[in-house]
N, C-alpha and C. Protein backbone atom coordinates (compact mmCIF):
# COMPACT_ATOMS: atom_id res chain seq x y z
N UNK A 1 90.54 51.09 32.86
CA UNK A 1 90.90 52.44 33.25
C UNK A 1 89.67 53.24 33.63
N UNK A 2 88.97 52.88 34.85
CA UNK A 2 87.84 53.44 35.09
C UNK A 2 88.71 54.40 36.71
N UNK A 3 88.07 55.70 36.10
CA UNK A 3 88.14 57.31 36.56
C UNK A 3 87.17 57.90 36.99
N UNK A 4 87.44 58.47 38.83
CA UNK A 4 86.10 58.65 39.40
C UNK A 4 86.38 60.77 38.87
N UNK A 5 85.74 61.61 38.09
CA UNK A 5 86.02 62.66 37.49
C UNK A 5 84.90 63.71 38.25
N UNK A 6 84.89 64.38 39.17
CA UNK A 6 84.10 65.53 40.05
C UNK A 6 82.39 64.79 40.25
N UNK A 7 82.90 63.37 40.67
CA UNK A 7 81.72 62.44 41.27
C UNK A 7 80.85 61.92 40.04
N UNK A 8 81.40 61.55 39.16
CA UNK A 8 80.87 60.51 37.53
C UNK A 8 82.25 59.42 37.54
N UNK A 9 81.31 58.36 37.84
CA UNK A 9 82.31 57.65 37.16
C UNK A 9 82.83 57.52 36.01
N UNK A 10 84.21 57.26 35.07
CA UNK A 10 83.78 57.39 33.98
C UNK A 10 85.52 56.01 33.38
N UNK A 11 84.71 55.73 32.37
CA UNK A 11 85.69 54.58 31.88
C UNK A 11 86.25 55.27 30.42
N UNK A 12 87.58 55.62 30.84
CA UNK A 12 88.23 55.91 29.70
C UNK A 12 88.23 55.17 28.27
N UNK A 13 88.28 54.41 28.41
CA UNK A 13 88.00 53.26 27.02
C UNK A 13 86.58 54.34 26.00
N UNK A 14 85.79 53.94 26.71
CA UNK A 14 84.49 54.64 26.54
C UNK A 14 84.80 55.75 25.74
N UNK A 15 85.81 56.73 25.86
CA UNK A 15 86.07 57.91 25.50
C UNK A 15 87.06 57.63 24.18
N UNK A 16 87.58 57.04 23.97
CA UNK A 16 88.76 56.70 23.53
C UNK A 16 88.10 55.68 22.22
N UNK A 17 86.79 54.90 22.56
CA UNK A 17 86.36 53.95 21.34
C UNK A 17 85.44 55.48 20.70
N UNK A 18 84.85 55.99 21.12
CA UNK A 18 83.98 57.08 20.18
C UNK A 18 84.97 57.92 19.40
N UNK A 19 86.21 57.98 20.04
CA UNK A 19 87.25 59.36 19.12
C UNK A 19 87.36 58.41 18.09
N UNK A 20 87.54 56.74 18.14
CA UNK A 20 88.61 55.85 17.10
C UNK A 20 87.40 55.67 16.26
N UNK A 21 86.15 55.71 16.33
CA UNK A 21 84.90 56.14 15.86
C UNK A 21 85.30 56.83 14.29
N UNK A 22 85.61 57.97 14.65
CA UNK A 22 85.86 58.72 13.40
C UNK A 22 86.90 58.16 12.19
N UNK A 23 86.72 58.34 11.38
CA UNK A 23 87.48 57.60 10.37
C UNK A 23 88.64 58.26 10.19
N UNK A 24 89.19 59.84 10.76
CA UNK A 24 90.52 60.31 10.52
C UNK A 24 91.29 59.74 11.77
N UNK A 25 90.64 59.29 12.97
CA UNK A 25 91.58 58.72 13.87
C UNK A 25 91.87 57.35 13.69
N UNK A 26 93.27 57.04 14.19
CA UNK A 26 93.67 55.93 13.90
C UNK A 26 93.90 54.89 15.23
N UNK A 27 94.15 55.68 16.53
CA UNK A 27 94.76 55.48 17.86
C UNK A 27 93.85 56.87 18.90
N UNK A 28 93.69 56.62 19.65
CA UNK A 28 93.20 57.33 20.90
C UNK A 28 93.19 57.03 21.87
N UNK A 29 93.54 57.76 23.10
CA UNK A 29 94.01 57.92 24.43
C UNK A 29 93.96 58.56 25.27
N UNK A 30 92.30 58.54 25.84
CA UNK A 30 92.57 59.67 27.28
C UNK A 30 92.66 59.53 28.57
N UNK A 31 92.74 60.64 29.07
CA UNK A 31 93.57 60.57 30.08
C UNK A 31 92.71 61.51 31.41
N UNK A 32 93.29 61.40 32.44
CA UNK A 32 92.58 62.97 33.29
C UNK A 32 93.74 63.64 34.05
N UNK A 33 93.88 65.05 33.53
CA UNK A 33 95.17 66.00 33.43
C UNK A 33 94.98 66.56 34.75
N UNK A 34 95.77 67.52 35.20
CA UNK A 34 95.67 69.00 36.18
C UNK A 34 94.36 68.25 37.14
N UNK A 35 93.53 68.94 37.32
CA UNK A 35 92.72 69.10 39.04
C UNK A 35 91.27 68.24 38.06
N UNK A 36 91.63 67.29 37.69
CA UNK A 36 90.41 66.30 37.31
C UNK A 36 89.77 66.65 36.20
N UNK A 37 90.67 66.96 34.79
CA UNK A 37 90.18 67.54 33.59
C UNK A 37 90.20 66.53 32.43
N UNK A 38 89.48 66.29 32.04
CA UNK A 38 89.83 65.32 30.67
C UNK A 38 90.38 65.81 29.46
N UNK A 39 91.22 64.76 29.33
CA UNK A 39 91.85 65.39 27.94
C UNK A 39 92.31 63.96 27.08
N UNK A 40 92.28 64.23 25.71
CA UNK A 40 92.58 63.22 25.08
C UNK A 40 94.06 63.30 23.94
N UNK A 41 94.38 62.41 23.95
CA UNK A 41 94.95 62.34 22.41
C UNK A 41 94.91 61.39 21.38
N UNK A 42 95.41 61.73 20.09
CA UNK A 42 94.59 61.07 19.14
C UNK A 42 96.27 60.75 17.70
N UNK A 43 96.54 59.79 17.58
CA UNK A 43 97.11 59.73 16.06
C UNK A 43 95.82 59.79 14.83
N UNK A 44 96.18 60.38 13.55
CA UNK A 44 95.13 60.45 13.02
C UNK A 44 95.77 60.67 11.41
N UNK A 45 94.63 59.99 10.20
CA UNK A 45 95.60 60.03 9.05
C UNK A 45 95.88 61.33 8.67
N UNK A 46 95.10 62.21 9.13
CA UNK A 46 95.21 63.63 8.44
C UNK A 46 95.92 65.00 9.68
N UNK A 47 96.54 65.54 8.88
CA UNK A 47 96.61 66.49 10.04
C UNK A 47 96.05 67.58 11.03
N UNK A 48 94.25 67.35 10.77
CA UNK A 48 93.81 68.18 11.63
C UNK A 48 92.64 66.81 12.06
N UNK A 49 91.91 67.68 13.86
CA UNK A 49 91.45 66.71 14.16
C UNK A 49 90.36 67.78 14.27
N UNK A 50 89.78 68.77 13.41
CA UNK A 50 88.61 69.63 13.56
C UNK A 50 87.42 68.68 14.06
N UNK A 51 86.37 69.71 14.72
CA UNK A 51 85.23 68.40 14.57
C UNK A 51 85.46 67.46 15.39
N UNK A 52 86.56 67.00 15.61
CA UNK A 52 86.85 65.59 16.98
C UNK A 52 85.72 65.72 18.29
N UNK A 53 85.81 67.09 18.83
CA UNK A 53 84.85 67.36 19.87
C UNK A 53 83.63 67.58 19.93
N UNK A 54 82.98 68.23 18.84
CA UNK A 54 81.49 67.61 18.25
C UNK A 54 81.06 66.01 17.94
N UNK A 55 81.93 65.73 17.32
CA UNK A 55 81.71 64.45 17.32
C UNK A 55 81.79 63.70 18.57
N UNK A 56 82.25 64.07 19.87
CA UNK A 56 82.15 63.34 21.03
C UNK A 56 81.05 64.00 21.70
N UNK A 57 80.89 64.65 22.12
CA UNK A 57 79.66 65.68 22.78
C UNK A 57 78.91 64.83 22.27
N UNK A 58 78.20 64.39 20.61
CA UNK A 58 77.02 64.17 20.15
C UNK A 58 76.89 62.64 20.61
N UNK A 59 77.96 62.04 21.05
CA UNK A 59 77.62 60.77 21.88
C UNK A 59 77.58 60.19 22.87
N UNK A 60 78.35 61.51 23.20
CA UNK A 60 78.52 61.06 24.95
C UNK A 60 77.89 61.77 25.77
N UNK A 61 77.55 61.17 27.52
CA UNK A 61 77.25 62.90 27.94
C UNK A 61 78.29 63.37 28.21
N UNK A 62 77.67 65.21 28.78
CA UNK A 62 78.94 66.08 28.48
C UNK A 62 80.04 65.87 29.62
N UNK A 63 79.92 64.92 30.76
CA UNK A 63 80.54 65.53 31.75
C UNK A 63 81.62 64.53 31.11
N UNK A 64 81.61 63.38 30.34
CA UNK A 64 82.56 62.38 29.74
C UNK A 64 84.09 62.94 28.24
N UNK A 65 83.22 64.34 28.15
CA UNK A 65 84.11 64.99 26.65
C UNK A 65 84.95 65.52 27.31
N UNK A 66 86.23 65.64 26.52
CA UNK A 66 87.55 65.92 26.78
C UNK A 66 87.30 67.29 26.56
N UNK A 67 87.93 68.24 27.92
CA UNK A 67 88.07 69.89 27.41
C UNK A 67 89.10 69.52 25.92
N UNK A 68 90.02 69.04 25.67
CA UNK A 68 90.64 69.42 24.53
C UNK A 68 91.47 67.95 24.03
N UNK A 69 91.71 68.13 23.03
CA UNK A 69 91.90 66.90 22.33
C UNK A 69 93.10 67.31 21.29
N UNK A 70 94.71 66.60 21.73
CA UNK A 70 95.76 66.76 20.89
C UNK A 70 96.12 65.33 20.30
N UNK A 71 96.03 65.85 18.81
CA UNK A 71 97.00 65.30 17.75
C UNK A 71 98.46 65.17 17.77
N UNK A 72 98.96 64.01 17.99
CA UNK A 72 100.03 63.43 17.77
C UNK A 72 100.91 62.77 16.54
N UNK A 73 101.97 62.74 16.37
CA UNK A 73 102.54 61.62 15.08
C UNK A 73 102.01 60.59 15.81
N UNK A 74 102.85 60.33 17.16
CA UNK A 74 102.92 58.75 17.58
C UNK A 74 102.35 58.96 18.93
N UNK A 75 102.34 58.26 19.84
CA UNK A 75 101.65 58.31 21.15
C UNK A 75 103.25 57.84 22.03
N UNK A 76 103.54 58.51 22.81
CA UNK A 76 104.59 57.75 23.37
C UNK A 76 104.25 56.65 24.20
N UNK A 77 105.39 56.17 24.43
CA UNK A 77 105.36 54.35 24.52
C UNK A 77 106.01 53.89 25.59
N UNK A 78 105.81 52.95 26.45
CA UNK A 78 107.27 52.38 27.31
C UNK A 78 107.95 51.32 26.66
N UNK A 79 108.92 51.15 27.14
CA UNK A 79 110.01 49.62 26.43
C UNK A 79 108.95 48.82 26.36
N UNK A 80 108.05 48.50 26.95
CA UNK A 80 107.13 47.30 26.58
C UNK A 80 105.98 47.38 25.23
N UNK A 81 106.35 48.61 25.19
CA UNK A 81 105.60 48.84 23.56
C UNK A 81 103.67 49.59 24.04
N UNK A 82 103.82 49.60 25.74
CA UNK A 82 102.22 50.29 26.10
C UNK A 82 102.20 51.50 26.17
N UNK A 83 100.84 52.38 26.30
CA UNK A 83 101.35 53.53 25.97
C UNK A 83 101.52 54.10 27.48
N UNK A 84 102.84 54.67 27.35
CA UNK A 84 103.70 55.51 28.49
C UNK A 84 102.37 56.78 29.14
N UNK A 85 101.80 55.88 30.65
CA UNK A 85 100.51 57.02 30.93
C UNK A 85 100.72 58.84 31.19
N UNK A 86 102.31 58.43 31.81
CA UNK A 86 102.74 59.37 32.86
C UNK A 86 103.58 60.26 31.67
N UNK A 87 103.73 59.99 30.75
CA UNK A 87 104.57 61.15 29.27
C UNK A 87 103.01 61.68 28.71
N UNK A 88 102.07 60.90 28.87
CA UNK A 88 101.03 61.19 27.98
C UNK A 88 100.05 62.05 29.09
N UNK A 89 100.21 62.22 29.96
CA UNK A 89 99.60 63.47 31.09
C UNK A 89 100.91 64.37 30.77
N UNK A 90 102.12 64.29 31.03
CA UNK A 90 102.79 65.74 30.79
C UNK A 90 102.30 66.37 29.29
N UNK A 91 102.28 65.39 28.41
CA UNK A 91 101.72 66.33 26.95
C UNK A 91 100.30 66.67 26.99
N UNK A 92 99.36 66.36 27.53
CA UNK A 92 98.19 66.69 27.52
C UNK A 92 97.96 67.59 28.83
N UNK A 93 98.83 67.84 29.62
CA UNK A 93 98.78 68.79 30.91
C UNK A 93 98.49 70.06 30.38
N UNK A 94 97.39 70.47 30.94
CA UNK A 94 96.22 71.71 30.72
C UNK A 94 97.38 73.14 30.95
N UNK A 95 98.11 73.80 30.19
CA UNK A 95 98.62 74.81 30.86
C UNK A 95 97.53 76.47 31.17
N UNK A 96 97.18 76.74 32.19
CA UNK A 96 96.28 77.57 32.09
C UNK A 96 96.34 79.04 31.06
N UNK A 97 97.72 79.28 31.18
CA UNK A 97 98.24 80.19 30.39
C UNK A 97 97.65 79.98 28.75
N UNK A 98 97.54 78.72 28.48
CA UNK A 98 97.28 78.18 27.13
C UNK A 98 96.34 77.78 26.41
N UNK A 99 95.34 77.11 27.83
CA UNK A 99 94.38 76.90 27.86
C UNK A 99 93.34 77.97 27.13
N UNK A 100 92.69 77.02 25.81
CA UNK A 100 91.90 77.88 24.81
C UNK A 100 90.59 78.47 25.97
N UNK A 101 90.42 77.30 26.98
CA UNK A 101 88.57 77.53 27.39
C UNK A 101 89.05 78.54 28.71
N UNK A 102 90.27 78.25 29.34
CA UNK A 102 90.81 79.38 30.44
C UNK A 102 91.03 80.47 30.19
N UNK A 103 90.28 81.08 28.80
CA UNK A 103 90.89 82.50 28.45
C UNK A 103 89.67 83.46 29.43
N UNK A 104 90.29 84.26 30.27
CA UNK A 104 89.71 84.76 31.83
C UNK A 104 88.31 85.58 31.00
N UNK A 105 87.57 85.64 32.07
CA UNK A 105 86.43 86.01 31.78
C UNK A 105 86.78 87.82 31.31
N UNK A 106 85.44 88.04 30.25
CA UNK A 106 85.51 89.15 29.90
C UNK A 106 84.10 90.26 31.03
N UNK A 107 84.67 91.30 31.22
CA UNK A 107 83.41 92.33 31.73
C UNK A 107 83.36 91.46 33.27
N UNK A 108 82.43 92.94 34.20
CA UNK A 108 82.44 92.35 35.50
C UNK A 108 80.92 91.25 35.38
N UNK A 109 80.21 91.04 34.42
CA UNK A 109 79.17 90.04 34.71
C UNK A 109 80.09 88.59 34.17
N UNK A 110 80.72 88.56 33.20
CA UNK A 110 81.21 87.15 33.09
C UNK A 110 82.09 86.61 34.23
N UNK A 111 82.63 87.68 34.84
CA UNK A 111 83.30 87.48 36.21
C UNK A 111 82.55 87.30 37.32
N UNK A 112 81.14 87.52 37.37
CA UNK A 112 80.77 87.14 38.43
C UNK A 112 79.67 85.92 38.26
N UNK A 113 79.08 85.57 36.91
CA UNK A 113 79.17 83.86 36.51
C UNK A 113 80.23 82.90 36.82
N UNK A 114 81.36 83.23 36.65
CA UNK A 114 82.82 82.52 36.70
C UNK A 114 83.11 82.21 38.70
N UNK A 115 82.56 83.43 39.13
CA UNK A 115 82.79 83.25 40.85
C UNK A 115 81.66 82.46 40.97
N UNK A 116 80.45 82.57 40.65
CA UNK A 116 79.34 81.36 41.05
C UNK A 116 79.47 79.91 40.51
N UNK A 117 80.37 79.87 39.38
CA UNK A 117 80.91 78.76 38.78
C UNK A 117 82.02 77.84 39.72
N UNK A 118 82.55 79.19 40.39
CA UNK A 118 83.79 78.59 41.68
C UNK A 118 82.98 77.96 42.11
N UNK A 119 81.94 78.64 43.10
CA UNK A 119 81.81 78.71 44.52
C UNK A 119 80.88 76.88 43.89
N UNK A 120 80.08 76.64 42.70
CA UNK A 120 79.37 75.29 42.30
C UNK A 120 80.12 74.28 42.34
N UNK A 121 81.05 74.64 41.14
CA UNK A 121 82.27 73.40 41.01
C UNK A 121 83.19 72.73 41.96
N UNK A 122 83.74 74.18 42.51
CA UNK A 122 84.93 73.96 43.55
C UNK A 122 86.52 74.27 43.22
N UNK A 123 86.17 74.84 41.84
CA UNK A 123 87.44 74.75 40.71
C UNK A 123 87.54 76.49 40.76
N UNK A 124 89.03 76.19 41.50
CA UNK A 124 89.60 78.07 41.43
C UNK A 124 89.45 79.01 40.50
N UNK A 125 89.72 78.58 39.13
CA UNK A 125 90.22 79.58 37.63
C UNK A 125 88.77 78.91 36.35
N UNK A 126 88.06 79.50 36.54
CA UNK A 126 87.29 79.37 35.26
C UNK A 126 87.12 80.08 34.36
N UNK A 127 87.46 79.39 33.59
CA UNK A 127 87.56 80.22 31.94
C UNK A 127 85.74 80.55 31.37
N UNK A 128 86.40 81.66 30.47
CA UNK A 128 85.12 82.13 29.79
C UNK A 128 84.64 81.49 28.82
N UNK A 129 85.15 80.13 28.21
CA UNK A 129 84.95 79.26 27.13
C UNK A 129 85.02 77.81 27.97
N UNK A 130 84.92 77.94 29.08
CA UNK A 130 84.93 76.21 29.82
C UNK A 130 83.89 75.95 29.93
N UNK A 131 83.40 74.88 29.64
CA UNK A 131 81.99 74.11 29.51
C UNK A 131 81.50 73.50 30.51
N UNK A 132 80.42 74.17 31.20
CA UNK A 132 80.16 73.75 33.38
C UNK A 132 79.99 72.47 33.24
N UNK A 133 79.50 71.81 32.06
CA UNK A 133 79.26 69.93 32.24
C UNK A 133 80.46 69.60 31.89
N UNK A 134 81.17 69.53 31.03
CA UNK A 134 82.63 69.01 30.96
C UNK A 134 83.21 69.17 32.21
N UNK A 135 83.56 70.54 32.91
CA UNK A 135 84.15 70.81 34.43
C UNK A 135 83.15 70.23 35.36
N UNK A 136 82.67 69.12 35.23
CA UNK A 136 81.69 67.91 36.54
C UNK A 136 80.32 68.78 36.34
N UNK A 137 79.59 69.92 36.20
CA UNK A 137 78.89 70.33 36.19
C UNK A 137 77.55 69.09 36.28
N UNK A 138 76.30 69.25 36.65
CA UNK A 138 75.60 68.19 36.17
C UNK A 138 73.81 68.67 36.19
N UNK A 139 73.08 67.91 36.42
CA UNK A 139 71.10 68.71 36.45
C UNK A 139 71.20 69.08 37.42
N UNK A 140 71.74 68.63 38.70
CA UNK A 140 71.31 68.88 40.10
C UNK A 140 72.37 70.50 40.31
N UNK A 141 73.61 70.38 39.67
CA UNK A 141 74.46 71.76 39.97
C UNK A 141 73.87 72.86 39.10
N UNK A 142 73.13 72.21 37.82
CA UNK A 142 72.46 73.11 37.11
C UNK A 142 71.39 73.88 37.46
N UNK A 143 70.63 73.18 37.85
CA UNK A 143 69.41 73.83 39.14
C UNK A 143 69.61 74.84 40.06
N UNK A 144 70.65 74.63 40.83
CA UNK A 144 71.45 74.55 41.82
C UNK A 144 71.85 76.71 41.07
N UNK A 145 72.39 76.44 39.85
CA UNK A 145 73.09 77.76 39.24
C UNK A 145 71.74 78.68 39.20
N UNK A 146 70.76 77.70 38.20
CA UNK A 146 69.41 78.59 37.80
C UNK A 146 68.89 79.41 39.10
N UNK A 147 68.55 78.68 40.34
CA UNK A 147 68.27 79.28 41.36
C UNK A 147 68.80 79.98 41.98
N UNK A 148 70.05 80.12 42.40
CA UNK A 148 70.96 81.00 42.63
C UNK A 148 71.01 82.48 41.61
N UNK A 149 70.72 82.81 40.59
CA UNK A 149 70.44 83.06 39.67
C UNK A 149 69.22 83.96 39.80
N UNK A 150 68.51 83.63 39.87
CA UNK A 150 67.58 83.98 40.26
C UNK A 150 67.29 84.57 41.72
N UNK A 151 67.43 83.98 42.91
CA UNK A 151 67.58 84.61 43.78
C UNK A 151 68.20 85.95 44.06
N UNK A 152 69.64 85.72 43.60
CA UNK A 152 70.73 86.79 42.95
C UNK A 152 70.32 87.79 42.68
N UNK A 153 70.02 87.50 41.14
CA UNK A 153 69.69 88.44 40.03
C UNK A 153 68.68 88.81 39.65
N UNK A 154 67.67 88.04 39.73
CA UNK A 154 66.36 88.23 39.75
C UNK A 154 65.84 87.22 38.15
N UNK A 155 67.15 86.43 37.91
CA UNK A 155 67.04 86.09 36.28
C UNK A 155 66.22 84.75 36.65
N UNK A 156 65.23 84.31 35.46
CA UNK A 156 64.97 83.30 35.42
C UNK A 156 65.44 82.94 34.58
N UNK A 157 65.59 81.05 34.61
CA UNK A 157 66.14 80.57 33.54
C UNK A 157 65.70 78.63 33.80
N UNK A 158 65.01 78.13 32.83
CA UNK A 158 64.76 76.89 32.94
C UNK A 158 66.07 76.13 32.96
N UNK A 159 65.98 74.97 33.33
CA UNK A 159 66.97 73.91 33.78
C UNK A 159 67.42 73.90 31.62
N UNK A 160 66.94 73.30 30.59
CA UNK A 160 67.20 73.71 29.56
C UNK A 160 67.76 74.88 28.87
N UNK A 161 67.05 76.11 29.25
CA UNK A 161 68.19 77.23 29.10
C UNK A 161 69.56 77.04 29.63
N UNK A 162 69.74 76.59 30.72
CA UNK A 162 71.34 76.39 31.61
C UNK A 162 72.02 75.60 30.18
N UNK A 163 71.50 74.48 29.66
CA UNK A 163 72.18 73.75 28.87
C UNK A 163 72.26 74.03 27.55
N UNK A 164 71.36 75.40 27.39
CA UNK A 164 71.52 75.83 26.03
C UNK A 164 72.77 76.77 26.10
N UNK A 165 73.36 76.67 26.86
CA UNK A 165 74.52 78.22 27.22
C UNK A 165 75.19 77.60 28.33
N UNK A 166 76.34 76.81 27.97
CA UNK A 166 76.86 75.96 28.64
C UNK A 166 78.40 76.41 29.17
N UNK A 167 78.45 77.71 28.80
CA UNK A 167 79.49 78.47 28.95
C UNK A 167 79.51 79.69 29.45
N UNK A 168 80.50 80.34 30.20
CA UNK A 168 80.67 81.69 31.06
C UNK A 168 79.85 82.54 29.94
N UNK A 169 80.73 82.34 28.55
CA UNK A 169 80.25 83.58 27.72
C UNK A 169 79.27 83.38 27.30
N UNK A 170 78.34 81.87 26.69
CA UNK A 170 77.37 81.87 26.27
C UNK A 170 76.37 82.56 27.15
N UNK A 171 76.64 82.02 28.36
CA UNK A 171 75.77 82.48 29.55
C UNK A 171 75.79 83.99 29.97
N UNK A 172 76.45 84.80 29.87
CA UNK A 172 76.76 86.09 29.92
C UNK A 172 76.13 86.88 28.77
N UNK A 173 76.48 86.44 27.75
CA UNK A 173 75.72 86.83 26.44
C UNK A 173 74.23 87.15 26.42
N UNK A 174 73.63 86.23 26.86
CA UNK A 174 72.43 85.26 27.12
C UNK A 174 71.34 86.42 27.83
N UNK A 175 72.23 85.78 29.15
CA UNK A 175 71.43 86.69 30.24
C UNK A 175 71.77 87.90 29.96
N UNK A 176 73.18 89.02 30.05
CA UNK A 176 73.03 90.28 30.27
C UNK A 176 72.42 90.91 29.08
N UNK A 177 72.17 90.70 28.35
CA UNK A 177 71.66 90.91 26.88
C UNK A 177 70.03 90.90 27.15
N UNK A 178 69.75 90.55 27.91
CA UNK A 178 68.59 90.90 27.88
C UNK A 178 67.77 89.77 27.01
N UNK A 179 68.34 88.84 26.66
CA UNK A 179 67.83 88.55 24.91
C UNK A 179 67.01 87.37 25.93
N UNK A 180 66.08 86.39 25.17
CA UNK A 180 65.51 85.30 25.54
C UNK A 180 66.00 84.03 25.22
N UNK A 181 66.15 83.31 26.13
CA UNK A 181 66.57 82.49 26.14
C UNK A 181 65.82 81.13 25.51
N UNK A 182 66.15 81.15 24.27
CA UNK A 182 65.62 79.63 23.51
C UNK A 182 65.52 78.31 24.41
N UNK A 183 64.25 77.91 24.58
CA UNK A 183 64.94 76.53 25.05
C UNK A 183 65.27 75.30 24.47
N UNK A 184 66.49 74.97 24.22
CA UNK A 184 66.64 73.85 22.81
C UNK A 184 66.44 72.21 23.86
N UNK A 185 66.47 71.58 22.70
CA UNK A 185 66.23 69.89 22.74
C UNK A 185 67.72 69.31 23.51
N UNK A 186 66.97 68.65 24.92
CA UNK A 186 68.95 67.83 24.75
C UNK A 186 67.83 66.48 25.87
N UNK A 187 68.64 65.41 25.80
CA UNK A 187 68.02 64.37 25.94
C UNK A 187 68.38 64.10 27.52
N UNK A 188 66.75 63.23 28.00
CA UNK A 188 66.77 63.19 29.37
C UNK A 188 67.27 62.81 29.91
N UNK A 189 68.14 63.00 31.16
CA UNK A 189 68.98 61.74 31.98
C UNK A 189 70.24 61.86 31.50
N UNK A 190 70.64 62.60 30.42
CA UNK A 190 71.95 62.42 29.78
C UNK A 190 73.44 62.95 30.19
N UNK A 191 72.71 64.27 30.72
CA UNK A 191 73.83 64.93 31.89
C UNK A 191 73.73 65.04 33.16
C-alpha cells in the first residue's frame, strides 16, 4: 500500500507498524482521506489512544503522521475477513466542520499565514492547528515560507524556527508577538 501524499512517497505499512509499536494498540490501519490527508485507525486494549501522535511524530518524519488518529472496537471487514478500505475512509473522512486542526484561523495575522499556507500547499481551508509538514509541507516549502516572510513582512526566521512553530497558531504566536524565536534541535534530512 504505497501512497504518493503532496509529492512523498509514502508506504502505509510504515505508518501502521510504528502505531502497533505502542503497547495499547493492538491493530492499525491507515489510510489517505479527503484531498490527500492521512489518517489512521487503531483497535487498542484501552480506551484512549492519548499520546498515539507523539509517539509517531518522534519516529517518523512529519510529512508521514496522521493529522488524526481514531480508535475503534473493531476495524471493519469484508466477507473475506480483510479490512474493508472503502468503510475505513468513510470513518476516518476528515469532516472540516469537525476537524480539531481545521478550527479557522484566529485574528487577521493567523489569516494571513493560513492564505500564504494556501497559496504554498495548494490546499483551500487551513486550519489554525494543521501542521504545514503533515499537510506535504517540506525544507524546500519551508524556505520557500521563511522568505516570503520576510520579503512580506520584513520577519526573519531560520529554516529551524519554521519547524519550531509548525502551526498557523504556533507561528502567529511566534512572530506577531514579537517574542524570539528559539531555535530547537530536529534532525537533518528528516523532513
Amino acid at each position: 500500500f504505497q501512497v504518493k501524499v503532496r509529492g512523498h512517497r509514502i508506504e502505509l505499512g510504515e505508518i501502521e507498524s510504528v502505531l502497533e509499536e505502542d503497547s495499547r494498540v493492538t491493530r492499525a490501519v491507515a489510510e489517505v482521506v479527503g484531498s490527500g490527508r492521512l489518517a489512521a485507525a487503531v483497535t487498542s486494549h484501552g480506551s484512549t489512544v492519548d499520546g498515539l501522535l507523539e509517539h509517531v511524530a518522534a519516529r517518523l518524519p512529519a510529512y508521514m503522521v496522521p493529522e488524526r488518529i481514531v480508535a475503534v472496537e473493531r476495524l471493519p471487514l469484508t466477507a473475506n475477513g480483510k479490512v474493508d478500505r472503502d468503510r475505513l475512509r468513510q470513518l476516518l473522512g476528515v469532516d472540516p466542520g469537525t476537524d480539531a486542526g481545521s478550527e479557522e484561523p484566529r485574528g487577521s495575522w493567523e489569516r494571513t499565514l493560513a492564505g500564504l499556507w494556501t497559496e504554498l500547499l495548494g490546499i483551500p481551508e487551513i486550519g489554525r492547528q494543521h501542521n504545514f509538514f503533515a499537510l506535504g509541507g517540506d525544507s524546500l516549502l519551508a524556505t520557500r515560507m521563511a522568505e516570503t516572510l520576510r520579503r512580506r513582512f520584513g520577519i526573519e526566521l531560520s529554516l529551524r524556527q519554521v519547524f519550531g512553530a509548525p502551526t498557523v497558531a504556533e507561528l502567529a504566536a511566534r512572530t506577531a508577538g514579537g517574542q524570539d524565536l528559539q531555535d530547537v534541535e530536529f534532525e537533518e534530512g528528516v523532513v
